[in-house]
PDB file of N, CA and C in Angstrom:
ATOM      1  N   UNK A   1     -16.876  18.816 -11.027  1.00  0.00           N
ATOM      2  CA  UNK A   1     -16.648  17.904  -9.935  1.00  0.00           C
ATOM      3  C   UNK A   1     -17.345  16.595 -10.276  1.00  0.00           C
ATOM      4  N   UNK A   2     -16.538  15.400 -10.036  1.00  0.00           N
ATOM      5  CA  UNK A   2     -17.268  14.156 -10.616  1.00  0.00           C
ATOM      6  C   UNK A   2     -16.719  13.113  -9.363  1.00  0.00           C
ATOM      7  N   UNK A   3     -17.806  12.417  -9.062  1.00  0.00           N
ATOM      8  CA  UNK A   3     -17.763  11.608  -8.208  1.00  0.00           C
ATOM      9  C   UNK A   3     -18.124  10.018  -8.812  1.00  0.00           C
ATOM     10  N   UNK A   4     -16.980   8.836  -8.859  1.00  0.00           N
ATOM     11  CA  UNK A   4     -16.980   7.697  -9.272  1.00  0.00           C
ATOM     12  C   UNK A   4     -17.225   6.614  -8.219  1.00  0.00           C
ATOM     13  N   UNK A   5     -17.992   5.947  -8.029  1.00  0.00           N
ATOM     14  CA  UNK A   5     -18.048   5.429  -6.596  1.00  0.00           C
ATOM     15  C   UNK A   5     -18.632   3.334  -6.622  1.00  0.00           C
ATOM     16  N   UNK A   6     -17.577   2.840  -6.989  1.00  0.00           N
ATOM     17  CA  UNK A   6     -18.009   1.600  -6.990  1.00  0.00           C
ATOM     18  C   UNK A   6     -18.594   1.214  -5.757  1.00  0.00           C
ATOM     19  N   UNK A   7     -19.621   0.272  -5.329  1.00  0.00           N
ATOM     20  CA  UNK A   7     -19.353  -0.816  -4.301  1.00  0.00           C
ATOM     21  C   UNK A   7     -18.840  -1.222  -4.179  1.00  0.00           C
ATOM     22  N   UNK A   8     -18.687  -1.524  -2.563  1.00  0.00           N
ATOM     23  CA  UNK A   8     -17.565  -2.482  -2.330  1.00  0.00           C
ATOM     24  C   UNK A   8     -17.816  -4.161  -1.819  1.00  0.00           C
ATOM     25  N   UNK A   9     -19.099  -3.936  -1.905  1.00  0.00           N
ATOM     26  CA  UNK A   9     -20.238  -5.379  -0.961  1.00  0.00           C
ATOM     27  C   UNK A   9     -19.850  -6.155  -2.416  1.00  0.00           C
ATOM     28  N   UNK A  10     -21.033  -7.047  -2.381  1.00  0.00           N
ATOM     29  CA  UNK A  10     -20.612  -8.453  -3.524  1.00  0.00           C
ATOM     30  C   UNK A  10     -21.854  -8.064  -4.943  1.00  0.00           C
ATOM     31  N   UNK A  11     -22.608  -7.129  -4.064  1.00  0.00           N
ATOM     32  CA  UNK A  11     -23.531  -6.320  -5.205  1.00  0.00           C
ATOM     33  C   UNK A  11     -23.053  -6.387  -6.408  1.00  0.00           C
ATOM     34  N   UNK A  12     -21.808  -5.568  -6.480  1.00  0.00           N
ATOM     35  CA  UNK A  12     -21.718  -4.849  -8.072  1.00  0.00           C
ATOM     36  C   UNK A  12     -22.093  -3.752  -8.444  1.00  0.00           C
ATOM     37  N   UNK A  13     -22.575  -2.611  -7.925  1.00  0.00           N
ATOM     38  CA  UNK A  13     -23.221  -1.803  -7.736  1.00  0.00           C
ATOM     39  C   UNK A  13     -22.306  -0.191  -8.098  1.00  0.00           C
ATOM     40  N   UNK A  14     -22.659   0.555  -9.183  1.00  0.00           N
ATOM     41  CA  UNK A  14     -22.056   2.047  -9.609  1.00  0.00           C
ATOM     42  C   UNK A  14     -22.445   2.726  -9.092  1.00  0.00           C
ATOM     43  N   UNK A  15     -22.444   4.029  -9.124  1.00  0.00           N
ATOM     44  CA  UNK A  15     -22.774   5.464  -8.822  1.00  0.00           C
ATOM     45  C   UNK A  15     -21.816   5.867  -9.252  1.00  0.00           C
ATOM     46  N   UNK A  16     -22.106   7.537 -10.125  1.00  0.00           N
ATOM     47  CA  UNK A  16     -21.233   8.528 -10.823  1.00  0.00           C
ATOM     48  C   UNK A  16     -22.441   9.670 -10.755  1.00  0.00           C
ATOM     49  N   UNK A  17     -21.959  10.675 -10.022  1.00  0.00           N
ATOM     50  CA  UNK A  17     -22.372  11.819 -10.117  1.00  0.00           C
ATOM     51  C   UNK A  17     -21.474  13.108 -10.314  1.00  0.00           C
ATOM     52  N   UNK A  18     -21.604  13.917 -11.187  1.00  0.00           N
ATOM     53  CA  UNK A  18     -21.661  15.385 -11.801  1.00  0.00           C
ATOM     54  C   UNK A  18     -21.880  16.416 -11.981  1.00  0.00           C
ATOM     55  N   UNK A  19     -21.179  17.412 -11.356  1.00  0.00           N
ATOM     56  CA  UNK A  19     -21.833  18.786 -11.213  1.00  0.00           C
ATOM     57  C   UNK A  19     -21.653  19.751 -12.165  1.00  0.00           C
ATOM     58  N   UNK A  20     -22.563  20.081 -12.819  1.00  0.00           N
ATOM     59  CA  UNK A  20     -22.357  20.853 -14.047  1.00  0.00           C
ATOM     60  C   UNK A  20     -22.909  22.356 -13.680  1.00  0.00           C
ATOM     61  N   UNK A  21     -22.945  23.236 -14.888  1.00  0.00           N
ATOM     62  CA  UNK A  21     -23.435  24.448 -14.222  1.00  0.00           C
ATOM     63  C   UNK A  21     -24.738  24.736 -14.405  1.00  0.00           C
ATOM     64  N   UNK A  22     -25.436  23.642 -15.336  1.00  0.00           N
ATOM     65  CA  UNK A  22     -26.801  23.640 -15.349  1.00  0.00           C
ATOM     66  C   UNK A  22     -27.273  22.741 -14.638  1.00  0.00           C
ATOM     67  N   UNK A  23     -26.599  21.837 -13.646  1.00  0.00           N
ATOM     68  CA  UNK A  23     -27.165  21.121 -12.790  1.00  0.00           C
ATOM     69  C   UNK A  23     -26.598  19.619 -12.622  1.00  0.00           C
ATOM     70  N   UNK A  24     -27.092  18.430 -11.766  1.00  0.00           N
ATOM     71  CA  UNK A  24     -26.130  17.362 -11.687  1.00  0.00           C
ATOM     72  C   UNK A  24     -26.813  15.795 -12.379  1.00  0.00           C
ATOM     73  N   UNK A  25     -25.956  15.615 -12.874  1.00  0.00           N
ATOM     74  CA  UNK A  25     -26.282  14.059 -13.577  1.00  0.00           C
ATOM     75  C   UNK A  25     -25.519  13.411 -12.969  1.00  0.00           C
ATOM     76  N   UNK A  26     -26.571  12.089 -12.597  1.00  0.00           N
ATOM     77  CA  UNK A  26     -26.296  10.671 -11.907  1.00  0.00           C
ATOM     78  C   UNK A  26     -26.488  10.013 -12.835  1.00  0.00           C
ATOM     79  N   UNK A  27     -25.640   8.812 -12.518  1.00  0.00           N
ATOM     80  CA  UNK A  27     -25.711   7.593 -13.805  1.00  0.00           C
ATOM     81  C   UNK A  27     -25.186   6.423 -12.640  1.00  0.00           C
ATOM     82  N   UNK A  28     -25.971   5.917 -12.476  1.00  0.00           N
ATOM     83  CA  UNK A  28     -25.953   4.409 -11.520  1.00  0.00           C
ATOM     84  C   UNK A  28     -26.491   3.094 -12.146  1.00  0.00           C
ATOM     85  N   UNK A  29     -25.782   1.719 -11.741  1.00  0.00           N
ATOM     86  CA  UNK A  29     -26.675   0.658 -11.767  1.00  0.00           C
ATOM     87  C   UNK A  29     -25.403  -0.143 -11.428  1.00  0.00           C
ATOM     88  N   UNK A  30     -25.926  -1.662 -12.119  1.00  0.00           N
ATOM     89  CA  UNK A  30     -25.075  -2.572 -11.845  1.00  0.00           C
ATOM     90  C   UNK A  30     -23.783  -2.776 -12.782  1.00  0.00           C
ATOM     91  N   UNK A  31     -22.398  -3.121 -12.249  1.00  0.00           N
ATOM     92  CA  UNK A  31     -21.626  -3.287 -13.547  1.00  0.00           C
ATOM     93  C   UNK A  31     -22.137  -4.029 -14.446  1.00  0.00           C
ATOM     94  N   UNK A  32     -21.425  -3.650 -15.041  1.00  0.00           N
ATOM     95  CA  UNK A  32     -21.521  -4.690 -16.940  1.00  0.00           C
ATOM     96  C   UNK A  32     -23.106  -4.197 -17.873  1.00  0.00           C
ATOM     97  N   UNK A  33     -23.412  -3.483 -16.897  1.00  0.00           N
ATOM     98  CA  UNK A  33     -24.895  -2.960 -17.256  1.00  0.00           C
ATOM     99  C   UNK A  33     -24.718  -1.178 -17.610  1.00  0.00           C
ATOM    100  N   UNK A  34     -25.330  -0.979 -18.605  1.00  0.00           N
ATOM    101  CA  UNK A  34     -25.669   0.698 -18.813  1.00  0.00           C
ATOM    102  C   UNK A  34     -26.112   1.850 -18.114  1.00  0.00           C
ATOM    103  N   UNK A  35     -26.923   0.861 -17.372  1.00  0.00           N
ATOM    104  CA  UNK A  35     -27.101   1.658 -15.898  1.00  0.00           C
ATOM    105  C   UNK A  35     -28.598   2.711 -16.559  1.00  0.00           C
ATOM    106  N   UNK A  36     -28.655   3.410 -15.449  1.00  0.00           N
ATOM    107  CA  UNK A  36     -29.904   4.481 -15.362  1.00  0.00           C
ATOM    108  C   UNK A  36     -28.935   6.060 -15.188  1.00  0.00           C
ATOM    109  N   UNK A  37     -29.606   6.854 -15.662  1.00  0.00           N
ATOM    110  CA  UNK A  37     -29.247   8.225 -15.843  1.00  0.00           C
ATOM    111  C   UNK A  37     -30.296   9.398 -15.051  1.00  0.00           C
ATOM    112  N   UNK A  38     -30.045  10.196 -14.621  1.00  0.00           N
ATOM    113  CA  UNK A  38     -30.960  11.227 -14.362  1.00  0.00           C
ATOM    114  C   UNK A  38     -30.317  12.369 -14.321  1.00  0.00           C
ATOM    115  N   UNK A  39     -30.812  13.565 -14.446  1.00  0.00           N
ATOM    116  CA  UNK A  39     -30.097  14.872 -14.744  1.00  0.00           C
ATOM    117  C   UNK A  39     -31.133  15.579 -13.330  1.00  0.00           C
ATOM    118  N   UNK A  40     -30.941  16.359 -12.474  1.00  0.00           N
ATOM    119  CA  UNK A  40     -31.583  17.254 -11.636  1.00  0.00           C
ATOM    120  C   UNK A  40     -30.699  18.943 -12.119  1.00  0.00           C
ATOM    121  N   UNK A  41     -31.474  19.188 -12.580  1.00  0.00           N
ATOM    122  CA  UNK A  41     -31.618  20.821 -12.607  1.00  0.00           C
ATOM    123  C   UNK A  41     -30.815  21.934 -11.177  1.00  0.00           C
ATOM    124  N   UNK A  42     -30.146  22.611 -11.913  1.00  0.00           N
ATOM    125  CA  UNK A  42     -29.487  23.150 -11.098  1.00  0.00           C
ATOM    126  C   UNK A  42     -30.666  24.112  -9.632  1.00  0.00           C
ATOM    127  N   UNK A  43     -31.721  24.284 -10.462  1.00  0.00           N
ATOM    128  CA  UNK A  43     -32.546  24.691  -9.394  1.00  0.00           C
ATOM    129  C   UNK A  43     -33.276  23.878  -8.306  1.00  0.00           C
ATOM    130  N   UNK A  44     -33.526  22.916  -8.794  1.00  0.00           N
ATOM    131  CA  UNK A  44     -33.717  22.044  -8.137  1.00  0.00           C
ATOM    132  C   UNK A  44     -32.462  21.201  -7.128  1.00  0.00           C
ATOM    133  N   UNK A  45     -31.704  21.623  -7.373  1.00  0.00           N
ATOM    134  CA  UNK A  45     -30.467  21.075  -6.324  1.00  0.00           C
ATOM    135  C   UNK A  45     -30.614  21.918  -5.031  1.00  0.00           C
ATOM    136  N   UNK A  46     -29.355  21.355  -3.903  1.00  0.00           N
ATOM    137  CA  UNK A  46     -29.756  22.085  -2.451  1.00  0.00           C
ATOM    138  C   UNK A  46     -29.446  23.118  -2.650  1.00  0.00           C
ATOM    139  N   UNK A  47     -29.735  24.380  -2.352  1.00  0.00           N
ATOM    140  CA  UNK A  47     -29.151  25.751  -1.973  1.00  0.00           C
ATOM    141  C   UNK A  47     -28.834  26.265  -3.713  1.00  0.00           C
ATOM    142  N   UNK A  48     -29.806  25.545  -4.757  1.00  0.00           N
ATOM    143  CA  UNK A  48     -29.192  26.007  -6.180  1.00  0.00           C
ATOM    144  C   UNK A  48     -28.098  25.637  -6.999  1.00  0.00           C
ATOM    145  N   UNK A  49     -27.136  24.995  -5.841  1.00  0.00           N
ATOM    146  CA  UNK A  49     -26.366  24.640  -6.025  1.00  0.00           C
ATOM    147  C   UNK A  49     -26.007  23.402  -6.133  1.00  0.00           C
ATOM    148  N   UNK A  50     -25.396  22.289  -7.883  1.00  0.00           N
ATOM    149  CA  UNK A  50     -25.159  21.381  -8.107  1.00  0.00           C
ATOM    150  C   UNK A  50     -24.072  20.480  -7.036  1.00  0.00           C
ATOM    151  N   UNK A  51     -23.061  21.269  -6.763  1.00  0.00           N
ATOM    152  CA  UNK A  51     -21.911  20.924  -6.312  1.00  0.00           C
ATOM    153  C   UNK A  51     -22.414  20.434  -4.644  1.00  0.00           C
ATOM    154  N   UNK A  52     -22.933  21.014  -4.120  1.00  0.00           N
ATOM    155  CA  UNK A  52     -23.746  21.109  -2.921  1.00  0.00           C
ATOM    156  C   UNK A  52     -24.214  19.842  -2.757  1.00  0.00           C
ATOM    157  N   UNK A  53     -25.281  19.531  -3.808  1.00  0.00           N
ATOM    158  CA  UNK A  53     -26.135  18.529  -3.762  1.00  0.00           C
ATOM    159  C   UNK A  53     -25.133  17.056  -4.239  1.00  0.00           C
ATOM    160  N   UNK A  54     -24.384  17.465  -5.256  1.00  0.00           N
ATOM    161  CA  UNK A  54     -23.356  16.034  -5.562  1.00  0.00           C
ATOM    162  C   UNK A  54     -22.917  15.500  -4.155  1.00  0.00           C
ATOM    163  N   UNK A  55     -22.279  16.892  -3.283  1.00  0.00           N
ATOM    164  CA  UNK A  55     -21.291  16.411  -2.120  1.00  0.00           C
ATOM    165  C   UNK A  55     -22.076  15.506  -0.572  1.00  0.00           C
ATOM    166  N   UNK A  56     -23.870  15.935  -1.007  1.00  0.00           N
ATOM    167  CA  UNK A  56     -24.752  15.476  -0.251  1.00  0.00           C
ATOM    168  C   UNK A  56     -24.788  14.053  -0.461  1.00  0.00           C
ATOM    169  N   UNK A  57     -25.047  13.684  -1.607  1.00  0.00           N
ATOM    170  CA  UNK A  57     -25.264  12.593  -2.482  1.00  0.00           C
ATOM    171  C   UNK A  57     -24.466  11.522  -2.099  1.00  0.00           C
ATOM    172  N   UNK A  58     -23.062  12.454  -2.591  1.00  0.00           N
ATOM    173  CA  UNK A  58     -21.854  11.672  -2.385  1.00  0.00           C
ATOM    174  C   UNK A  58     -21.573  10.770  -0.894  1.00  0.00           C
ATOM    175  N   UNK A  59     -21.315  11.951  -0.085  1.00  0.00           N
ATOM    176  CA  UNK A  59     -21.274  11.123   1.337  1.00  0.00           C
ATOM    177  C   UNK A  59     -22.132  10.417   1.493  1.00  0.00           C
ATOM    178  N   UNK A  60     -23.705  10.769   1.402  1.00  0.00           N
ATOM    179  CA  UNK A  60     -24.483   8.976   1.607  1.00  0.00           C
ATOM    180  C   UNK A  60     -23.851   8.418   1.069  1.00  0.00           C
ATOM    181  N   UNK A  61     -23.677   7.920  -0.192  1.00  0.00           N
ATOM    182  CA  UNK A  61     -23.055   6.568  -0.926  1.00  0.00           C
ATOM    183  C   UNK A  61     -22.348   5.741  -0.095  1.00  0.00           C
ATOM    184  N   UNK A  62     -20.873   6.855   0.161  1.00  0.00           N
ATOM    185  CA  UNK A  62     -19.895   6.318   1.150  1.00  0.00           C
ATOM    186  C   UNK A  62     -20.380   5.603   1.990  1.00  0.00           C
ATOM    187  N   UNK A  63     -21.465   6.446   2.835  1.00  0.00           N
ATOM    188  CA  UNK A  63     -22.008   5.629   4.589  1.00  0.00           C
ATOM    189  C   UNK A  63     -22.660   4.725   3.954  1.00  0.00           C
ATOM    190  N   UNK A  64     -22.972   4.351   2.906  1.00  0.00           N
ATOM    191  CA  UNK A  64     -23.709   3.565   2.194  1.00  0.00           C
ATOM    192  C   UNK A  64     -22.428   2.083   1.955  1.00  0.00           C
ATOM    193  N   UNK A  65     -21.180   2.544   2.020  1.00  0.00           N
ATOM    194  CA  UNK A  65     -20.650   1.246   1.598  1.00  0.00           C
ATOM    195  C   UNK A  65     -19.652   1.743   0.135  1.00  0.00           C
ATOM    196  N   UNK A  66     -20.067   2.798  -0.378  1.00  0.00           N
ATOM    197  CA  UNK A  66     -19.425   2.569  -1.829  1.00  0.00           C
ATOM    198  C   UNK A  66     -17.969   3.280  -1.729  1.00  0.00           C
ATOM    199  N   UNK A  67     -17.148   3.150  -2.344  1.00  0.00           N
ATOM    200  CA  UNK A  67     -15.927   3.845  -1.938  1.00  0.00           C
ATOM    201  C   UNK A  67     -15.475   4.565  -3.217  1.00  0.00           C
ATOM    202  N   UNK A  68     -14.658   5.887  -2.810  1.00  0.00           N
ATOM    203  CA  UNK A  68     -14.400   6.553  -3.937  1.00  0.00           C
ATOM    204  C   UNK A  68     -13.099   6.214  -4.889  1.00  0.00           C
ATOM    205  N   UNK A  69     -13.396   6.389  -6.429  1.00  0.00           N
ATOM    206  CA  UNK A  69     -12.360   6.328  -7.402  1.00  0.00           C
ATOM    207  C   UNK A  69     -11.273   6.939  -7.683  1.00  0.00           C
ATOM    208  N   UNK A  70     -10.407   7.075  -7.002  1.00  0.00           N
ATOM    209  CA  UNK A  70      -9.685   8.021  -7.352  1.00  0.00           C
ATOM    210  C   UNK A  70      -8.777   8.509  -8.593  1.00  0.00           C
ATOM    211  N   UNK A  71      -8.634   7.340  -9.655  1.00  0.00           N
ATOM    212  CA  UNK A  71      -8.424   7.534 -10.520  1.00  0.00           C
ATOM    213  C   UNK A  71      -8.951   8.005 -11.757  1.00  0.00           C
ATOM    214  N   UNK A  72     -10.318   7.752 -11.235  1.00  0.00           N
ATOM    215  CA  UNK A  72     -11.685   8.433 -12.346  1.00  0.00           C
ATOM    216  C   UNK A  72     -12.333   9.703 -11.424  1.00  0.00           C
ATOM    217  N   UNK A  73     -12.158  10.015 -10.251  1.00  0.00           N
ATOM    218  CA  UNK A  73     -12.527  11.128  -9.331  1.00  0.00           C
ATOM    219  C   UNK A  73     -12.319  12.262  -9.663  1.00  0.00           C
ATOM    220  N   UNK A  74     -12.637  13.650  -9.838  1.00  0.00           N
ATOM    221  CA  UNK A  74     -11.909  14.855  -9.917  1.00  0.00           C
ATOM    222  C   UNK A  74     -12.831  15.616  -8.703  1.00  0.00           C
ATOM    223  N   UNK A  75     -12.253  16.353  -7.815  1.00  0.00           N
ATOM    224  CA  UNK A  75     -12.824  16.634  -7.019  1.00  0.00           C
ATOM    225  C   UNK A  75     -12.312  18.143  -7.281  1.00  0.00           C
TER     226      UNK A  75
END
C-alpha cells in the first residue's frame, strides 16, 4: 500500500508513505528536493501493524491539506 500525497497550498510540500511487511517508510520534503526518509518498524507501528499506521498517517496529511495521487497511489 503506497500513499503519494502532494500539497496543495503554495508550499510545495511531498509526503509518500509505505507499508511493507517489515514496517513503513516515509519519504517527505519539498519538491525538487530529495527529501528526508524514515523507516518505522513494523513493531513499532499502531496495533503492529504497518498498513494501520500508513492509513493513520495518511488521513492527517489529507486534513492537513495534501491531496492524494492517484496515479502514483496503490491502495
Amino acid at each position: 500500500m503506497t500513499y503519494d500525497l502532494p500539497d496543495q497550498s503554495t508550499s510545495g510540500k511531498f509526503w509518500i508513505g509505505e507499508a511493507r511487511p517489515e514496517g513503513l517508510m516515509l519519504h517527505w520534503g519539498k519538491q525538487g528536493t530529495s527529501g528526508q526518509q524514515r523507516f518505522i518498524p513494523a513493531d513499532k507501528c499502531e496495533s503492529n501493524n504497518a498498513v494501520l499506521e500508513l492509513e493513520a498517517r495518511a488521513a492527517k496529511k489529507l486534513r492537513d491539506g495534501y491531496v492524494l495521487n492517484t496515479t502514483k497511489s496503490s491502495l
